[in-house]
N, C-alpha and C. Protein backbone atom coordinates (compact mmCIF):
# COMPACT_ATOMS: atom_id res chain seq x y z
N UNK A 1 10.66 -2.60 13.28
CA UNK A 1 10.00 -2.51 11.99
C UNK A 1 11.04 -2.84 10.92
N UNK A 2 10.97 -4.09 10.16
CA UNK A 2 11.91 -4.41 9.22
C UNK A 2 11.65 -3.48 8.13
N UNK A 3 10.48 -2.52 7.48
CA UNK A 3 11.03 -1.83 6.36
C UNK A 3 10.83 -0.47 6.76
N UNK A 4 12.12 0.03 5.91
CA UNK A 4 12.08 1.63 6.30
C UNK A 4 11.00 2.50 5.62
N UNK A 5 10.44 3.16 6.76
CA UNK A 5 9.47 4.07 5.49
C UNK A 5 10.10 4.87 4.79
N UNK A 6 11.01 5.44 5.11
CA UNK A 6 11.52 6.82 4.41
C UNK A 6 11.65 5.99 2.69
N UNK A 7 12.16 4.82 2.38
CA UNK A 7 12.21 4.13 1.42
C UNK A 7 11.13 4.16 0.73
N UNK A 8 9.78 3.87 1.10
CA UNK A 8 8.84 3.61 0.68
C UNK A 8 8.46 4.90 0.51
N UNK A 9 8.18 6.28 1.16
CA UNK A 9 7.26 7.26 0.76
C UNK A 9 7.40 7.65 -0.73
N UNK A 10 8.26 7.70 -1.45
CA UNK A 10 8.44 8.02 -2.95
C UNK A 10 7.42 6.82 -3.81
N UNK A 11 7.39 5.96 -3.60
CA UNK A 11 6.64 4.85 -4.18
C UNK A 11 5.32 5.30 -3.62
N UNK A 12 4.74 5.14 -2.49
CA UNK A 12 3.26 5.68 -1.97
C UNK A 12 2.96 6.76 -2.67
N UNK A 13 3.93 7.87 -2.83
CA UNK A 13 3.66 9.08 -3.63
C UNK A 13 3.22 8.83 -5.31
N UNK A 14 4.15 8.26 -5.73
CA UNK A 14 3.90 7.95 -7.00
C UNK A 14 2.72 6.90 -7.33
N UNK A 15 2.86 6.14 -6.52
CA UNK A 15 0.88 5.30 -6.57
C UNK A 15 0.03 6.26 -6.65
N UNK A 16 0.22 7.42 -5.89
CA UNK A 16 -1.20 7.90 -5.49
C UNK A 16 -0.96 8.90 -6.30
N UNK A 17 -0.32 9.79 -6.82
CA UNK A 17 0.04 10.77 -8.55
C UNK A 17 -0.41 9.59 -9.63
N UNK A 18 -0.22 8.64 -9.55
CA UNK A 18 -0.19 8.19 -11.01
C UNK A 18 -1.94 7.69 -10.67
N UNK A 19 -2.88 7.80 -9.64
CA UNK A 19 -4.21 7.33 -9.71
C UNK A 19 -4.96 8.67 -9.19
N UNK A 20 -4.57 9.68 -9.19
CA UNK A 20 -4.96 10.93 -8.84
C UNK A 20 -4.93 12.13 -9.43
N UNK A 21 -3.81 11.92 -10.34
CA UNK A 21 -3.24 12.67 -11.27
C UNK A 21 -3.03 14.71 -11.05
N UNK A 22 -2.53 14.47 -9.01
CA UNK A 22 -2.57 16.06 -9.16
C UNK A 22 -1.52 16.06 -8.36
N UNK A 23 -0.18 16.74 -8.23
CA UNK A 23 0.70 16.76 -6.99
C UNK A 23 0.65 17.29 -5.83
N UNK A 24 -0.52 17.96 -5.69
CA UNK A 24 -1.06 18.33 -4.79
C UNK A 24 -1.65 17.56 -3.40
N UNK A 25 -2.31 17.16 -4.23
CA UNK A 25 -3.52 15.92 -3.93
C UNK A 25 -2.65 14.37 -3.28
N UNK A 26 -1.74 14.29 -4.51
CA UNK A 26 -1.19 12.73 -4.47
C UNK A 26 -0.03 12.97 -2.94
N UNK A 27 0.33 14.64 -2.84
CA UNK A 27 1.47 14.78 -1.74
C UNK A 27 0.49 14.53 -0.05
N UNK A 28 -0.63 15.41 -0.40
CA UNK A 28 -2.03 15.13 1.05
C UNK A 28 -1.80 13.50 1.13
N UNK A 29 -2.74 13.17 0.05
CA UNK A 29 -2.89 11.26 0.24
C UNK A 29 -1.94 10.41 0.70
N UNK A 30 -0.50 11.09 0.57
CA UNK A 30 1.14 10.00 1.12
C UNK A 30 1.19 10.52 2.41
N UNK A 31 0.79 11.68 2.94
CA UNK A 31 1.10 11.74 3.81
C UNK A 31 -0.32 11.47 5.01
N UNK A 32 -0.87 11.42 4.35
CA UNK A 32 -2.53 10.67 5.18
C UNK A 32 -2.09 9.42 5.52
N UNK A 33 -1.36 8.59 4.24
CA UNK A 33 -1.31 7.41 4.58
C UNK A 33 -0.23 7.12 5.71
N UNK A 34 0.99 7.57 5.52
CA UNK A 34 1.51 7.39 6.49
C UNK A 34 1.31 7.71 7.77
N UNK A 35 0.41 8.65 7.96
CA UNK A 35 -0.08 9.32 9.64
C UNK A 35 -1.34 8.22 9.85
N UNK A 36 -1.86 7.69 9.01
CA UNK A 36 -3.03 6.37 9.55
C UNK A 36 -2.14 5.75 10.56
N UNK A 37 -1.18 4.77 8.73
CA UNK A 37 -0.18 4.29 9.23
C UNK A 37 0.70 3.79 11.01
N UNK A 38 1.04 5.09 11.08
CA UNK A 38 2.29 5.54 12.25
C UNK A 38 1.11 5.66 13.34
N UNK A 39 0.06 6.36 13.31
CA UNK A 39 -1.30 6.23 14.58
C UNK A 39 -1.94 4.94 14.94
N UNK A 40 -1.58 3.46 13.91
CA UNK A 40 -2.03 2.99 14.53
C UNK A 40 -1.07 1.93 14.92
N UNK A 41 -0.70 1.56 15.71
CA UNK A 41 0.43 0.27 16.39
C UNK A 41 0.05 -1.18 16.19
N UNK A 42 -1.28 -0.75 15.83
CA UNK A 42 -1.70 -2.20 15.94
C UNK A 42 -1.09 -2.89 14.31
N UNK A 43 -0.70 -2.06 13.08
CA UNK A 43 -0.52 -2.13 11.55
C UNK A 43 1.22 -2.67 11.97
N UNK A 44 2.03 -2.53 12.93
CA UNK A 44 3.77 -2.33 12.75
C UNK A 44 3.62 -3.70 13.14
N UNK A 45 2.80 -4.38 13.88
CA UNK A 45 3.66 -6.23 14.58
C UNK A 45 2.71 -7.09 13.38
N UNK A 46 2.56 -6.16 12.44
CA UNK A 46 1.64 -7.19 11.55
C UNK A 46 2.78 -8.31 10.26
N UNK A 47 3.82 -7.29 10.06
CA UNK A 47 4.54 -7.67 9.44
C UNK A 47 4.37 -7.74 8.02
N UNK A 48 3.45 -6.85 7.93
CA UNK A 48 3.03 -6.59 6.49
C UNK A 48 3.10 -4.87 5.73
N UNK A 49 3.92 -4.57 6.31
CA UNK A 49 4.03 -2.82 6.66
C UNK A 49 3.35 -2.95 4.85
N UNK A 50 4.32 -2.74 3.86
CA UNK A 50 4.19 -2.47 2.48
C UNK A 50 2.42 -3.05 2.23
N UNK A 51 1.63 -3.73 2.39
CA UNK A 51 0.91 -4.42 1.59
C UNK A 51 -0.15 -3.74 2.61
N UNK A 52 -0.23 -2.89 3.78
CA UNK A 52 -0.61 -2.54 4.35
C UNK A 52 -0.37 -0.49 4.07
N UNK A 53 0.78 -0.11 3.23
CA UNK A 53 0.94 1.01 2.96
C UNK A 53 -0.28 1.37 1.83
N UNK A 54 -0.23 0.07 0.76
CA UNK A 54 -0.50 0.21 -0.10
C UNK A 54 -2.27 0.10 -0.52
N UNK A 55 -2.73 -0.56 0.65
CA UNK A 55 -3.86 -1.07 0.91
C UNK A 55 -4.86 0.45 1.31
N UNK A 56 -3.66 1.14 2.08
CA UNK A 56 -4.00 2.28 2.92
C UNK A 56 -4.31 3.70 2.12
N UNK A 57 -3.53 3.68 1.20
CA UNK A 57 -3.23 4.22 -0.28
C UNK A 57 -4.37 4.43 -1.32
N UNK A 58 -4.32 3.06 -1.28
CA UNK A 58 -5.52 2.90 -2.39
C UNK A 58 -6.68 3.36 -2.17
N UNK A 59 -7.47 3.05 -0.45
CA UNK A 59 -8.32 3.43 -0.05
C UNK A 59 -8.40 4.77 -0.14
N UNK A 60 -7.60 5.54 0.36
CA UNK A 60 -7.69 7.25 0.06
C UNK A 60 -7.61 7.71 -0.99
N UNK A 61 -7.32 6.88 -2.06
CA UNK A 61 -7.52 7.49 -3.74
C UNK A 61 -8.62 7.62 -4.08
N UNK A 62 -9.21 5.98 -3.53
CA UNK A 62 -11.02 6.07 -4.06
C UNK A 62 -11.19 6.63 -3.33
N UNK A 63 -11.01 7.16 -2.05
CA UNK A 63 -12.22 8.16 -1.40
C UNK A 63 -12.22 9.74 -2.26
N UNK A 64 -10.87 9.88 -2.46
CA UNK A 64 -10.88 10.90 -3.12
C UNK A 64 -11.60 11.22 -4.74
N UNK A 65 -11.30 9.76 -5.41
CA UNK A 65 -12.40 10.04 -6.45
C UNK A 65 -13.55 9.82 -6.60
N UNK A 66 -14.14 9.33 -5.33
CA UNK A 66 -15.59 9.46 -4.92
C UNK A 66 -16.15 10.86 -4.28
N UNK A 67 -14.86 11.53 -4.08
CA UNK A 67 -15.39 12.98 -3.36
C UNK A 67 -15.29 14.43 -4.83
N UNK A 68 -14.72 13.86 -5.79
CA UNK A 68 -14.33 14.86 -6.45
C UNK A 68 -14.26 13.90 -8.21
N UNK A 69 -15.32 14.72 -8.99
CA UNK A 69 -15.13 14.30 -10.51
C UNK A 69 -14.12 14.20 -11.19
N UNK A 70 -13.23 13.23 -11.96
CA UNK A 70 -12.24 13.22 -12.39
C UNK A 70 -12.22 14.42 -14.16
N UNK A 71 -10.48 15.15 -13.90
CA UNK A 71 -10.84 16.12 -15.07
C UNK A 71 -10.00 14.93 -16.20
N UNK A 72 -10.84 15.86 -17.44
CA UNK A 72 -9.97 15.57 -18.52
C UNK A 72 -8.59 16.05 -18.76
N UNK A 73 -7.61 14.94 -18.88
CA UNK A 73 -6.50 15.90 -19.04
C UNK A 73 -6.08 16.16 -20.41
N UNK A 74 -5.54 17.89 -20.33
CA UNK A 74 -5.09 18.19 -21.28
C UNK A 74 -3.50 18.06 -22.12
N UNK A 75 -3.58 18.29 -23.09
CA UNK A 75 -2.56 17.62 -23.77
C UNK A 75 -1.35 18.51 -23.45
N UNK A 76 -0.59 18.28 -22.80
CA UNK A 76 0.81 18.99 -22.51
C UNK A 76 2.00 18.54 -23.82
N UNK A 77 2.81 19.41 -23.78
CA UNK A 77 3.82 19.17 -24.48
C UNK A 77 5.12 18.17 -23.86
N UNK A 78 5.50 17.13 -24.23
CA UNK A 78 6.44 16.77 -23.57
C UNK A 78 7.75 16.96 -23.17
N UNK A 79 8.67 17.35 -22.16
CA UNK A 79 9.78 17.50 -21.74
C UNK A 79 10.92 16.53 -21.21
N UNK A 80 12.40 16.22 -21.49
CA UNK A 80 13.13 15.90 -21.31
C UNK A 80 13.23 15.52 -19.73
N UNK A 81 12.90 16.85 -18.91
CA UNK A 81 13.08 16.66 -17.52
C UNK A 81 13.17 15.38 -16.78
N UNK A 82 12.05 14.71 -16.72
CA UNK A 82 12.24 13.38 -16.48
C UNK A 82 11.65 12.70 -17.13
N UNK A 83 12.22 11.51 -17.52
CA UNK A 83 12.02 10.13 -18.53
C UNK A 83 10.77 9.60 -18.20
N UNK A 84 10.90 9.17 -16.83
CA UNK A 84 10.10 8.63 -16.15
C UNK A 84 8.68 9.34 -16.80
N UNK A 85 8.63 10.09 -16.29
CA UNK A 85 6.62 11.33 -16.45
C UNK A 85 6.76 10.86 -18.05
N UNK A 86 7.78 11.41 -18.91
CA UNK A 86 7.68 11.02 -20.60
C UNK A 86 7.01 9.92 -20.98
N UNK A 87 7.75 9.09 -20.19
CA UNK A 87 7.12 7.65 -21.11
C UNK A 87 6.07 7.14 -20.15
N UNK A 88 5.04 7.46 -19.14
CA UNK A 88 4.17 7.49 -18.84
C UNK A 88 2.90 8.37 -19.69
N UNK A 89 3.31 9.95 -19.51
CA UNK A 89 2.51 10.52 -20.32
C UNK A 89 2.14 9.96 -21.69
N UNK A 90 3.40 9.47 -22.62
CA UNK A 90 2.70 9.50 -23.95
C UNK A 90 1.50 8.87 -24.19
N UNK A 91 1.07 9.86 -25.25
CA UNK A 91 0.04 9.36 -25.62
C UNK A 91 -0.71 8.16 -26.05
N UNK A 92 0.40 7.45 -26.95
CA UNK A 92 -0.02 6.01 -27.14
C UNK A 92 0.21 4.95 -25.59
N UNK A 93 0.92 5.21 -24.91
CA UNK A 93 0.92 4.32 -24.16
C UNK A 93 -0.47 4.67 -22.90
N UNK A 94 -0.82 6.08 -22.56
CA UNK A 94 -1.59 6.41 -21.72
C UNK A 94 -3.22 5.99 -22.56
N UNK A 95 -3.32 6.08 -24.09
CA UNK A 95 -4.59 6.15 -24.11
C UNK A 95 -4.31 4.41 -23.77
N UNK A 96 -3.46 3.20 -24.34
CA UNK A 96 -3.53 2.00 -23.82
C UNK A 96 -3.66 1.98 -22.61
N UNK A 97 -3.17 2.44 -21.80
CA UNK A 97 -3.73 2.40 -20.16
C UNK A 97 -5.07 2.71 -19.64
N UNK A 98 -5.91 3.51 -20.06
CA UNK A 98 -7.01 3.38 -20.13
C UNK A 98 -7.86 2.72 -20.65
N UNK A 99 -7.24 2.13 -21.54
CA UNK A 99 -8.34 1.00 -22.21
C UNK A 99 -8.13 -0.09 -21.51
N UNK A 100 -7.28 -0.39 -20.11
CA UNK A 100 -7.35 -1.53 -19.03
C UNK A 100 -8.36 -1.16 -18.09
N UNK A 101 -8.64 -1.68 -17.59
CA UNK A 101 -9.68 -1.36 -16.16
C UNK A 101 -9.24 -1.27 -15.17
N UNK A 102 -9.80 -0.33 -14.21
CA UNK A 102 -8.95 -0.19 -13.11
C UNK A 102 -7.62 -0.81 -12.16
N UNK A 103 -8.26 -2.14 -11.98
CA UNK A 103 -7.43 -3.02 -11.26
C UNK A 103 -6.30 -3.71 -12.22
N UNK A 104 -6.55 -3.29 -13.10
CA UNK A 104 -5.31 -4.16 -14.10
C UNK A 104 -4.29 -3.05 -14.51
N UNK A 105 -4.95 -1.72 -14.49
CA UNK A 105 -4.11 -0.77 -14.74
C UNK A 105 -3.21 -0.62 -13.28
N UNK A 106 -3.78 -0.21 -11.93
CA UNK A 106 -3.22 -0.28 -11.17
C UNK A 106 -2.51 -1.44 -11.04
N UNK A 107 -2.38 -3.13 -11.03
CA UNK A 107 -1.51 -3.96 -11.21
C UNK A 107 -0.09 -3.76 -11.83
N UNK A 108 -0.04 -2.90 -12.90
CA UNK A 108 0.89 -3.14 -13.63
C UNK A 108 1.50 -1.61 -13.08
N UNK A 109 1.05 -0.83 -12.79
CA UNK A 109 1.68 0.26 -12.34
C UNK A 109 2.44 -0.10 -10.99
N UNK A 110 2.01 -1.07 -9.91
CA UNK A 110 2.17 -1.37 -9.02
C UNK A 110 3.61 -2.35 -9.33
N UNK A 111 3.25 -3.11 -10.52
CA UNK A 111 4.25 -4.01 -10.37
C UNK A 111 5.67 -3.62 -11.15
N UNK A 112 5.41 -2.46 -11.82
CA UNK A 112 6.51 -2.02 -12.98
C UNK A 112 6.92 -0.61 -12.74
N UNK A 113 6.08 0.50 -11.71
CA UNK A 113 6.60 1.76 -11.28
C UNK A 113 7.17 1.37 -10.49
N UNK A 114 6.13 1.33 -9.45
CA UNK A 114 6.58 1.03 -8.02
C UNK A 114 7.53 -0.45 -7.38
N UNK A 115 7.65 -0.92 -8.81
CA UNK A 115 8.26 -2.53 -8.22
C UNK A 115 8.20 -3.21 -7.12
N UNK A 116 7.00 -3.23 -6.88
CA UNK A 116 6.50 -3.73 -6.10
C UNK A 116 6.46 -5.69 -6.00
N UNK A 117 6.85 -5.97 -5.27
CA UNK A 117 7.07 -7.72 -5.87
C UNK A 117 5.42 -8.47 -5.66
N UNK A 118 5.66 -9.49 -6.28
CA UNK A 118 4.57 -10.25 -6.80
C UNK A 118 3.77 -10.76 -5.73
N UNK A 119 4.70 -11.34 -4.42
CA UNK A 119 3.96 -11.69 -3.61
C UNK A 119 3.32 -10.65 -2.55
N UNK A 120 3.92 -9.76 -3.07
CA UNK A 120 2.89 -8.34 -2.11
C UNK A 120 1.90 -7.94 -2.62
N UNK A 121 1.45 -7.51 -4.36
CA UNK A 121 0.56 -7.36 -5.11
C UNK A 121 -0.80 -8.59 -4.73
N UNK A 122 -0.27 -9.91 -4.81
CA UNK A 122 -1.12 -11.35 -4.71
C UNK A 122 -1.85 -11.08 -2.98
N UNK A 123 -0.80 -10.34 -2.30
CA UNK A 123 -1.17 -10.32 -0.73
C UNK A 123 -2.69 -8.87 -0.32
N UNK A 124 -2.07 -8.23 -1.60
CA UNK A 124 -3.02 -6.97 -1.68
C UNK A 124 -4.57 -7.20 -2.24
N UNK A 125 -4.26 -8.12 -3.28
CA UNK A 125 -5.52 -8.52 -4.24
C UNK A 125 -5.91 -9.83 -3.60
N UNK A 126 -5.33 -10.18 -2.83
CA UNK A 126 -5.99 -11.67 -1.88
C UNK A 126 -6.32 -12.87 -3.80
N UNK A 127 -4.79 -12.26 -4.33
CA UNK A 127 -5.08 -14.18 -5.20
C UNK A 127 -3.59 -14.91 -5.08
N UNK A 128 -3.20 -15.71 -5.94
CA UNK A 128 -1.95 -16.38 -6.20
C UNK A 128 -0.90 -15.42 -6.30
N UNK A 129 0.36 -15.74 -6.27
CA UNK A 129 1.57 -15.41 -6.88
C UNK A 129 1.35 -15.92 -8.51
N UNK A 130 0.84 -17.36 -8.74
CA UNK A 130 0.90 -18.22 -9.94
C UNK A 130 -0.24 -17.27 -10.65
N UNK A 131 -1.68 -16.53 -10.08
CA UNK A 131 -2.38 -16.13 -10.73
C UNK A 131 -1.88 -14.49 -11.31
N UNK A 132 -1.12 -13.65 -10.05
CA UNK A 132 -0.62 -12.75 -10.33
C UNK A 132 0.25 -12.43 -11.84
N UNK A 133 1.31 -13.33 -11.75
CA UNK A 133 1.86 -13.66 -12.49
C UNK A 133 1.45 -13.59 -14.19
N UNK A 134 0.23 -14.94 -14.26
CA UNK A 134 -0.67 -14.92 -15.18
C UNK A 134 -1.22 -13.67 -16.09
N UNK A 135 -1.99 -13.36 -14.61
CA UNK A 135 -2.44 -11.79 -15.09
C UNK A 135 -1.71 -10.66 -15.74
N UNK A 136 -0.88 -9.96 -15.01
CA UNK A 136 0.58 -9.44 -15.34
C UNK A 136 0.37 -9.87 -16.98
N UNK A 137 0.82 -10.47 -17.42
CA UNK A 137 1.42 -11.51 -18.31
C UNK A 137 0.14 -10.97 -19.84
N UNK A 138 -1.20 -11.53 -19.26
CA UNK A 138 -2.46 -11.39 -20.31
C UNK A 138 -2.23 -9.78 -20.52
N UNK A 139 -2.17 -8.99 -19.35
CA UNK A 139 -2.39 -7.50 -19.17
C UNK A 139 -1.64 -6.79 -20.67
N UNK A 140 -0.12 -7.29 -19.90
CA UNK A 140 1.17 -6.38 -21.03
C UNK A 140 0.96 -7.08 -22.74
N UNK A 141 0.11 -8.29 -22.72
CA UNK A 141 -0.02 -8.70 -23.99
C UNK A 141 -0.99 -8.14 -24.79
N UNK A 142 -1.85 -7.25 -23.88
CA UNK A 142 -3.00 -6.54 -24.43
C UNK A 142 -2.70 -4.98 -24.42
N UNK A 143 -1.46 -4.71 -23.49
CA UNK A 143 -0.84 -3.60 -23.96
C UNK A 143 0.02 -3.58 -25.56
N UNK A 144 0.88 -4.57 -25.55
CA UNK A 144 1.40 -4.68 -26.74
C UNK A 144 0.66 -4.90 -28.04
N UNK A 145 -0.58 -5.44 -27.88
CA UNK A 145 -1.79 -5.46 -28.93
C UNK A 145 -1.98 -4.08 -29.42
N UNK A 146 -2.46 -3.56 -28.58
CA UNK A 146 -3.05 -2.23 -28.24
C UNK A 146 -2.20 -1.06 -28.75
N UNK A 147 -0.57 -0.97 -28.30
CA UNK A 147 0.55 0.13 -28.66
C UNK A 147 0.92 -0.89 -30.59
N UNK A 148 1.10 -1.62 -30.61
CA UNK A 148 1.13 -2.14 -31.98
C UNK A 148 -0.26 -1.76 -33.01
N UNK A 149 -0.79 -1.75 -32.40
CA UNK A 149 -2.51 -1.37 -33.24
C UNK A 149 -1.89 0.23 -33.69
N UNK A 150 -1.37 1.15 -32.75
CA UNK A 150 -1.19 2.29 -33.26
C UNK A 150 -0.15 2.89 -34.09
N UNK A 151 0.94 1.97 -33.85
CA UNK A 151 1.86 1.83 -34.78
C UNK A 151 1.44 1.62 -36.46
N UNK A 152 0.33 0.46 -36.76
CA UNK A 152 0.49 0.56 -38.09
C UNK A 152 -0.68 1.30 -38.66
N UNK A 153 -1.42 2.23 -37.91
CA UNK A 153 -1.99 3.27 -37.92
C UNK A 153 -1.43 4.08 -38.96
């Protein structure tokens, strides 16, 4: 198996926290995925381990928000602790994340948390690298629309 999982479970984790939004929940779903994963032999000579983690991932998010109503979240105070959760949480940038649609929000989380490379995202969404790319591209320009709109607020 050319990639290590132990590498990858922090990234699976954080896909599935940042589309689940419970640590509870997102810690079950990483480790679902990897026990699919590791049970089935037929996923390791595919040579697609990552695009196949992630595939695996995703599926157990929507099942999960097909099994359970999503809450509103409430407004926490922000902390130093880690940067990372900060500049996710804020507010201007999270209500812009919601104003993407699913698959574009997950894109860019995929391609800018998890750094995930382009031709694995294109391999996941079955389009281009050239279209990936594109997209990416329209997405963060409608983020920057969007976080600038609130600025001269």
């Amino acid at each position: 198996m050319s990639l290590d999982l132990k590498e990858q479970y922090d990234k699976i984790y954080r896909y599935c926290y940042l589309r689940v939004r419970s640590r509870e929940i997102a810690e079950d779903l990483t480790q679902e995925t990897f026990l699919r994963y590791i049970e089935h032999p037929q996923y390791h000579s595919s040579g697609k381990t990552l695009q196949l983690l992630y595939t695996i991932a995703g599926n157990l998010c929507s099942d999960e928000f097909r099994r359970k109503k999503p809450e509103e979240l409430g407004e926490e105070p922000l902390s130093n602790e880690n940067v990372e959760k900060t500049v996710l949480e804020s507010r201007a940038l999270s209500d812009a994340l919601k104003n993407l649609s699913d698959e574009d929000r997950e894109m860019i989380l995929l391609r800018y948390i998890n750094e995930v490379p382009v031709n694995v995202i294109a391999d996941i969404y079955n389009i281009s690298r050239f279209a990936v790319n594109r997209r990416i591209k329209v997405i963060l320009n409608c983020l920057r629309n969007e976080l600038g709109k609130e600025e001269l607020q």
